[in-house]
PDB file of N, CA and C in Angstrom:
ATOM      1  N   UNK A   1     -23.336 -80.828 -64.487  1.00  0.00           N
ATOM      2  CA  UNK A   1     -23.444 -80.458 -63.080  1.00  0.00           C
ATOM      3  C   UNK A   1     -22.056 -80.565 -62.456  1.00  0.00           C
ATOM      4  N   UNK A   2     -21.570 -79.414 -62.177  1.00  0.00           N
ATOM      5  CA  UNK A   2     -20.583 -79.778 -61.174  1.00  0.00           C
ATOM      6  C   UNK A   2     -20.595 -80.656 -59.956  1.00  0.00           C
ATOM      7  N   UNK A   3     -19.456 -80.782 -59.513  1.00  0.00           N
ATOM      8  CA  UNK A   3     -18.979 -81.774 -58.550  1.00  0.00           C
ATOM      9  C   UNK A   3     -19.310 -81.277 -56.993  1.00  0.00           C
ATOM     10  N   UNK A   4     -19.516 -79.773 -57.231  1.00  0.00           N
ATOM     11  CA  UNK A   4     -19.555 -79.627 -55.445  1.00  0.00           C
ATOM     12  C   UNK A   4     -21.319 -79.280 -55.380  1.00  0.00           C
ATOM     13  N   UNK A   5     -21.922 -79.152 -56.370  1.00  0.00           N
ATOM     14  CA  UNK A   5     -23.573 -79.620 -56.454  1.00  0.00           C
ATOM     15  C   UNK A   5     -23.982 -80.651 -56.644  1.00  0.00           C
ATOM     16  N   UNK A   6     -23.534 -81.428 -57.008  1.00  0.00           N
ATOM     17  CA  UNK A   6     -23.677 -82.876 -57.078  1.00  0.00           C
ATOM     18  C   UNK A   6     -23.680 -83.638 -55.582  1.00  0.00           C
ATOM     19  N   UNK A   7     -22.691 -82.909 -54.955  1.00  0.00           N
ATOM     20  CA  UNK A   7     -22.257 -83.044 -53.929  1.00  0.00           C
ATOM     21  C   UNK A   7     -23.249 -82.639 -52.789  1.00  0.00           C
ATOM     22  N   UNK A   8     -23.610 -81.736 -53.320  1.00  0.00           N
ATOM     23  CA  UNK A   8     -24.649 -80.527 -52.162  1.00  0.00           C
ATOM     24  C   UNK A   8     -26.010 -81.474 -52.177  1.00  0.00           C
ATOM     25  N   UNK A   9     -26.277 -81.604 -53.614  1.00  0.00           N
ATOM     26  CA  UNK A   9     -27.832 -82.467 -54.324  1.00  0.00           C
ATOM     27  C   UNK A   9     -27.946 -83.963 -53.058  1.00  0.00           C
ATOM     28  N   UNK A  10     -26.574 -84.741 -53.328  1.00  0.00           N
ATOM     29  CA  UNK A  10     -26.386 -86.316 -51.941  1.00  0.00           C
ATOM     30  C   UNK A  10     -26.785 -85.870 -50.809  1.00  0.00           C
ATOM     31  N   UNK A  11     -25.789 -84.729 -50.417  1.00  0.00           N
ATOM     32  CA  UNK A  11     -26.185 -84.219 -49.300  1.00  0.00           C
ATOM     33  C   UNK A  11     -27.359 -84.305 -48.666  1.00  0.00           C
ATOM     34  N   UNK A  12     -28.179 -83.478 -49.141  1.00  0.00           N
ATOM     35  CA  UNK A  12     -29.418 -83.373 -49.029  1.00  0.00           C
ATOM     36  C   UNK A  12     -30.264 -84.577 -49.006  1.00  0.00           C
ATOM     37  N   UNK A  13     -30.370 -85.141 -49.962  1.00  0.00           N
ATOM     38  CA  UNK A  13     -30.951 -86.077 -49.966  1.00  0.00           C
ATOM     39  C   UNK A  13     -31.256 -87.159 -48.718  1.00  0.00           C
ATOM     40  N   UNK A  14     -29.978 -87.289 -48.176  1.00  0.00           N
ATOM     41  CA  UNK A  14     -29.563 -88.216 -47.597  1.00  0.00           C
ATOM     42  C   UNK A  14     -29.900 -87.363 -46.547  1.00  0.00           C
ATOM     43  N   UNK A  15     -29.761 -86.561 -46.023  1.00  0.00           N
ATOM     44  CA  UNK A  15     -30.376 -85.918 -44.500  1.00  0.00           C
ATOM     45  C   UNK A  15     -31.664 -85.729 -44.877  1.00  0.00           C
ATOM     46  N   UNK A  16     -32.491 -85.689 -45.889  1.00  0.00           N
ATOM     47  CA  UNK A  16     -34.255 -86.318 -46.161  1.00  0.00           C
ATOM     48  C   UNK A  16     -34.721 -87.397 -46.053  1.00  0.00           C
ATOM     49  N   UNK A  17     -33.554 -88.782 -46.143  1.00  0.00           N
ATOM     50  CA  UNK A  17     -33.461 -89.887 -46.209  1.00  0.00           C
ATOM     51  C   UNK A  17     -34.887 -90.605 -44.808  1.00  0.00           C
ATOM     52  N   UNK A  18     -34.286 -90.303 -43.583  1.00  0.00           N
ATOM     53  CA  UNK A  18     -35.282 -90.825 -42.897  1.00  0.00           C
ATOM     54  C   UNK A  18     -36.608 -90.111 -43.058  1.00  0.00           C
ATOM     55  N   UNK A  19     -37.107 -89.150 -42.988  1.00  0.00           N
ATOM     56  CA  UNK A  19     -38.391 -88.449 -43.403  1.00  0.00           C
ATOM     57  C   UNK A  19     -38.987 -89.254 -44.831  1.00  0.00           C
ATOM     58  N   UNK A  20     -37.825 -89.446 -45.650  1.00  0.00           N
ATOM     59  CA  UNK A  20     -38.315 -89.872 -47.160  1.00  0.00           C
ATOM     60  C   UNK A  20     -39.030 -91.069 -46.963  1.00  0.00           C
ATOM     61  N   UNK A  21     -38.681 -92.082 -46.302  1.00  0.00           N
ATOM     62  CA  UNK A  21     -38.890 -93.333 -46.089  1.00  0.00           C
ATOM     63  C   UNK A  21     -40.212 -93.517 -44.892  1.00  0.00           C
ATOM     64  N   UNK A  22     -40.400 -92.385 -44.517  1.00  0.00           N
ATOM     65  CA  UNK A  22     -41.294 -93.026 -43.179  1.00  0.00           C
ATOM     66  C   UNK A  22     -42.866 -92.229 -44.117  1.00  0.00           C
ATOM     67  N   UNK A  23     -42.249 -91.441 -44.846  1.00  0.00           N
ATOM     68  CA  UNK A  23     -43.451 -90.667 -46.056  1.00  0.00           C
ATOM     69  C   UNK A  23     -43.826 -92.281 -46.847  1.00  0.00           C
ATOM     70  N   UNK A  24     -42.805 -92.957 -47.487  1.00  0.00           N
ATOM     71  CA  UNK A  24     -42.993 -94.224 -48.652  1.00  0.00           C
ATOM     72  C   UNK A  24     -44.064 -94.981 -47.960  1.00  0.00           C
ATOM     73  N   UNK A  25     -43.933 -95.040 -46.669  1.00  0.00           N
ATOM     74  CA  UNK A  25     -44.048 -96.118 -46.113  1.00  0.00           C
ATOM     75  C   UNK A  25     -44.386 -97.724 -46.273  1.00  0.00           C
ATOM     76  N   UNK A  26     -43.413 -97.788 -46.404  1.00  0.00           N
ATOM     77  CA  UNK A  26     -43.036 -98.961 -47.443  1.00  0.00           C
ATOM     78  C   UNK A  26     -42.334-100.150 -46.171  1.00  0.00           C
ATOM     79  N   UNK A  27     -43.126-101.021 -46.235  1.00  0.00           N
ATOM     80  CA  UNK A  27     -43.209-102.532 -45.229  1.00  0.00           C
ATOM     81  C   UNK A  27     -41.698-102.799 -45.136  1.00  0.00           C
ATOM     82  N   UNK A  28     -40.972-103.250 -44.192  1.00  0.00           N
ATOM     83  CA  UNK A  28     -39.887-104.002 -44.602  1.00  0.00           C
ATOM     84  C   UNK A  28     -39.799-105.176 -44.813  1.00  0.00           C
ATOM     85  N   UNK A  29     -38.853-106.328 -45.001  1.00  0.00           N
ATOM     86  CA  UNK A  29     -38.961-107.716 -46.361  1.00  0.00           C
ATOM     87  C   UNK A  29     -38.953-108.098 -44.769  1.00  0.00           C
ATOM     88  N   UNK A  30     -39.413-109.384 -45.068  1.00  0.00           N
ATOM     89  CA  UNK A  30     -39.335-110.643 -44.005  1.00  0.00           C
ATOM     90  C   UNK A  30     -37.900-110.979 -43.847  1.00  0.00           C
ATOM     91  N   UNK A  31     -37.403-111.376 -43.020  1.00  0.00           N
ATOM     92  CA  UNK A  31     -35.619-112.161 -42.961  1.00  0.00           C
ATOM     93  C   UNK A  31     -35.871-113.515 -43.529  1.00  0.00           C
ATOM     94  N   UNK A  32     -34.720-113.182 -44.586  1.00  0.00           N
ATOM     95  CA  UNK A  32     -34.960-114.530 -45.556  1.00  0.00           C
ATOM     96  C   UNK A  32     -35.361-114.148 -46.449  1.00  0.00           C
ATOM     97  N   UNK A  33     -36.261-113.126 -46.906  1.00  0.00           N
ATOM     98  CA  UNK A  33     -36.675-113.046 -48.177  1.00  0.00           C
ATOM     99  C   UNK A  33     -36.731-111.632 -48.895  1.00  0.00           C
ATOM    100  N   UNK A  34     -36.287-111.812 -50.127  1.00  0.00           N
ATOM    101  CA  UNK A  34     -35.963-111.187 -51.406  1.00  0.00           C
ATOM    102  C   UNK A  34     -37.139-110.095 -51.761  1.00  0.00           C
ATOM    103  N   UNK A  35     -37.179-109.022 -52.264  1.00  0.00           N
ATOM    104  CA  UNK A  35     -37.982-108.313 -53.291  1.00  0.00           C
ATOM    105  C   UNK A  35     -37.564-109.037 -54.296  1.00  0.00           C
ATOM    106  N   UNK A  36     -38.551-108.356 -55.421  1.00  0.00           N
ATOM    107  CA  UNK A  36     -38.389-109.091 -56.731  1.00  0.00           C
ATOM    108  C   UNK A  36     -37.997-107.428 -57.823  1.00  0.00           C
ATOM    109  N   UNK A  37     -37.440-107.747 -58.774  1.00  0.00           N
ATOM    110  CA  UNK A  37     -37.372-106.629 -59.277  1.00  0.00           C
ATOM    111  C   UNK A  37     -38.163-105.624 -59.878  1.00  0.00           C
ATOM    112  N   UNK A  38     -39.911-106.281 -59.764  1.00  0.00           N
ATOM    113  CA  UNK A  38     -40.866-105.167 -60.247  1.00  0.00           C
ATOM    114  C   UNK A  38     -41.553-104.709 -59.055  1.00  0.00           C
ATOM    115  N   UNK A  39     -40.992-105.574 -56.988  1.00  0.00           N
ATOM    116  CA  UNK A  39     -41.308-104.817 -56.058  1.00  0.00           C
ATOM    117  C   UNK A  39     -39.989-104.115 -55.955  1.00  0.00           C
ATOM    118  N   UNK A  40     -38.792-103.732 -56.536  1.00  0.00           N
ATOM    119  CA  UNK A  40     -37.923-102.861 -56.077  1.00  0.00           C
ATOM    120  C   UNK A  40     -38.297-101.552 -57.097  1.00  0.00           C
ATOM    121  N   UNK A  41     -38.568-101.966 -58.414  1.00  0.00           N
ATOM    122  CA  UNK A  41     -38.871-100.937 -59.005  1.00  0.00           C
ATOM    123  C   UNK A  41     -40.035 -99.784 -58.694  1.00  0.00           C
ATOM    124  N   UNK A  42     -41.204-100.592 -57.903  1.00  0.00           N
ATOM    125  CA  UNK A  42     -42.327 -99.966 -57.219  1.00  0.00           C
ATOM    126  C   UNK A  42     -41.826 -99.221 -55.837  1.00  0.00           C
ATOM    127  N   UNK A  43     -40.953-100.143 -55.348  1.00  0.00           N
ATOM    128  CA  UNK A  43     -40.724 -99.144 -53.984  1.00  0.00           C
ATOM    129  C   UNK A  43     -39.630 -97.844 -54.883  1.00  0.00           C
ATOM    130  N   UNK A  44     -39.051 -97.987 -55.449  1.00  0.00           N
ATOM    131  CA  UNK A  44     -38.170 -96.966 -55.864  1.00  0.00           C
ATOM    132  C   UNK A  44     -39.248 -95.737 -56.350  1.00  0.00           C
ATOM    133  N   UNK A  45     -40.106 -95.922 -56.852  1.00  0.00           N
ATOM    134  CA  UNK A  45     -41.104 -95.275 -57.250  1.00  0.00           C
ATOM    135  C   UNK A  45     -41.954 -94.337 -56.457  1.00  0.00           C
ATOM    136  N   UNK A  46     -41.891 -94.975 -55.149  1.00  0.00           N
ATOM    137  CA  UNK A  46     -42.843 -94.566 -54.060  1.00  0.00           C
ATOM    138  C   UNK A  46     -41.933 -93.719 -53.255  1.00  0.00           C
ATOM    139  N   UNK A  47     -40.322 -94.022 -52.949  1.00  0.00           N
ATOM    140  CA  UNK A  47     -39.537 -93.626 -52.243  1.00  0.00           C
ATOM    141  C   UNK A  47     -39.118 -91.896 -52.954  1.00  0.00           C
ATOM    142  N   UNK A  48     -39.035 -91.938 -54.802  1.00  0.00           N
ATOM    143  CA  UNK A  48     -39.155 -90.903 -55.620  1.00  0.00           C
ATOM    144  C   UNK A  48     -40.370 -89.969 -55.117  1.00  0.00           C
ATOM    145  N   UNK A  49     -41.370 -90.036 -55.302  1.00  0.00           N
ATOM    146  CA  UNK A  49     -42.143 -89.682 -55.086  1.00  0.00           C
ATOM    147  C   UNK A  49     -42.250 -89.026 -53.571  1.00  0.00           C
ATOM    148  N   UNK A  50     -42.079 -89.496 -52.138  1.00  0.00           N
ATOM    149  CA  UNK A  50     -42.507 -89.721 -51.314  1.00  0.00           C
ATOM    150  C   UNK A  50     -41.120 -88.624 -50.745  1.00  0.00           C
ATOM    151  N   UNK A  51     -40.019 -88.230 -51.494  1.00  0.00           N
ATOM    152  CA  UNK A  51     -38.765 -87.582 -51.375  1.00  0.00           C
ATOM    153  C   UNK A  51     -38.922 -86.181 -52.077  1.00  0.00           C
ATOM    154  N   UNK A  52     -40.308 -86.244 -53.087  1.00  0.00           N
ATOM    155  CA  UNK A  52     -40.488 -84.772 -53.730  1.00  0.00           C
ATOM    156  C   UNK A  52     -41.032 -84.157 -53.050  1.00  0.00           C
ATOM    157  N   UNK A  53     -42.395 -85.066 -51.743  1.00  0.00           N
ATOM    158  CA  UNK A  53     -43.026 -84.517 -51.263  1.00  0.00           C
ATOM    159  C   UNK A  53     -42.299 -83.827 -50.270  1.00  0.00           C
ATOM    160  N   UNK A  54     -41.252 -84.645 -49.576  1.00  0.00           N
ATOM    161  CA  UNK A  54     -40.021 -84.416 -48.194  1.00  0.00           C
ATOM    162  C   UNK A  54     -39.386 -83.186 -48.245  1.00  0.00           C
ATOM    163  N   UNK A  55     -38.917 -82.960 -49.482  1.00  0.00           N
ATOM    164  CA  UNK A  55     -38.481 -81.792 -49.955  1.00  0.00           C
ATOM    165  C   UNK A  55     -39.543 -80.419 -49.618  1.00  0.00           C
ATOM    166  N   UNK A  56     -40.474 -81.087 -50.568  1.00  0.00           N
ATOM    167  CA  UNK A  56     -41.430 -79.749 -50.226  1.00  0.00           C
ATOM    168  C   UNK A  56     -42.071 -78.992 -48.859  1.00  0.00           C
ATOM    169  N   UNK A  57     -42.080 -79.865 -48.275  1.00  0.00           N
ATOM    170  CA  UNK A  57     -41.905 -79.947 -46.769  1.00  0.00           C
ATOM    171  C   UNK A  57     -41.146 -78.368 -46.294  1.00  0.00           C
ATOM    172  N   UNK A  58     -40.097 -79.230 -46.372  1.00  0.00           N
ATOM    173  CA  UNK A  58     -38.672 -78.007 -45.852  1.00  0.00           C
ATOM    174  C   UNK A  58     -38.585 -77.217 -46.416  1.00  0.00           C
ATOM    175  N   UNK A  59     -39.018 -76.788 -47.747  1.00  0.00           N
ATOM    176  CA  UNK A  59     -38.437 -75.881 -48.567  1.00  0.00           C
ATOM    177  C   UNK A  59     -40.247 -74.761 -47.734  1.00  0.00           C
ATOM    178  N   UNK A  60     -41.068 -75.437 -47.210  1.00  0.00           N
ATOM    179  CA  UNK A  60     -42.433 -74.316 -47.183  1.00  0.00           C
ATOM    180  C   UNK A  60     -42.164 -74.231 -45.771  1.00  0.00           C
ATOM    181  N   UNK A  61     -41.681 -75.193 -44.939  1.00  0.00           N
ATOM    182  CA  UNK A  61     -41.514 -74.441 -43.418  1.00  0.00           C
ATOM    183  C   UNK A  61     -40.013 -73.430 -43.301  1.00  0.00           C
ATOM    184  N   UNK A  62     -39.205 -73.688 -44.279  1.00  0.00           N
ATOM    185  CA  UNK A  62     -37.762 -72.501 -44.386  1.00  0.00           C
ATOM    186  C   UNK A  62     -38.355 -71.090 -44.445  1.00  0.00           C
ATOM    187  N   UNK A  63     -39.477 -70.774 -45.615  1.00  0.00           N
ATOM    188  CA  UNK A  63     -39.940 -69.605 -46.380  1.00  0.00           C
ATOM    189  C   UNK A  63     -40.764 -69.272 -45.184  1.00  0.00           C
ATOM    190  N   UNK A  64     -40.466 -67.797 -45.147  1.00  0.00           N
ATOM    191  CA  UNK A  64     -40.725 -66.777 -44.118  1.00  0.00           C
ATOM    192  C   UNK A  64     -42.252 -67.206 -44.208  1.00  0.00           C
ATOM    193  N   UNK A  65     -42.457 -66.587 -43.046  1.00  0.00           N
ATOM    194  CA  UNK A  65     -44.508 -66.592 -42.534  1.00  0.00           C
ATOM    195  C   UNK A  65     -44.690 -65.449 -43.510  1.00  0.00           C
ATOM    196  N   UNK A  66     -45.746 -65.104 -44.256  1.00  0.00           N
ATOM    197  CA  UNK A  66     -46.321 -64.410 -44.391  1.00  0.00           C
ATOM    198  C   UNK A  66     -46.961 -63.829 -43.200  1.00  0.00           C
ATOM    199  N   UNK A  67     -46.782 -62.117 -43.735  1.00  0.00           N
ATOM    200  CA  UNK A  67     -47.926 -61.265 -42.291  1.00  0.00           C
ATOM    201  C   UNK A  67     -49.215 -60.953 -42.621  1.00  0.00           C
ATOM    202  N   UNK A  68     -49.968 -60.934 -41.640  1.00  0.00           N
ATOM    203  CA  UNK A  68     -51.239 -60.704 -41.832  1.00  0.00           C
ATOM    204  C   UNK A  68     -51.239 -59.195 -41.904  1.00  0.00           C
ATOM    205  N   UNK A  69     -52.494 -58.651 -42.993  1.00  0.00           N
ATOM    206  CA  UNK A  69     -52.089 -57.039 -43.328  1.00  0.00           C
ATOM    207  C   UNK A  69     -53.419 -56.717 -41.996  1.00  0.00           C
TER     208      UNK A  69
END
C-alpha cells in the first residue's frame, strides 16, 4: 500500500472516529481504574466492528437516490 493511501485509509478513519465509538458503545473506565487486556481486546473488537458498520453508513447516504420509474 502506498503512503498517500495509507494516508487517505487514517484519514478517514479518524473523521469516523466519533460516529465509530458512539456505534461501540462502549462504557467509559471509572478514574482510577484499568481495563484488563481481554476487556481491551473485546472493546477493540466492538470498536472494529462498530467502524465497518460507520463506514457503511456514508458510503449508502453518498450513493445517489435511486428514482422511482
Amino acid at each position: 500500500m502506498d503512503v498517500d493511501r495509507q494516508q487517505a485509509k487514517m484519514k478517514e478513519f479518524m473523521s469516523l472516529l466519533p460516529l465509530t465509538i458512539e456505534m461501540a458503545g462502549l462504557a467509559h473506565a471509572e478514574p482510577g481504574r484499568f481495563f484488563t487486556e481481554s476487556q481491551l481486546e473485546a472493546r477493540a473488537t466492538a470498536i472494529k466492528s462498530a467502524y465497518k458498520a460507520a463506514r457503511q453508513i456514508v458510503l449508502d447516504i453518498a450513493k445517489p437516490a435511486e428514482t422511482a420509474e
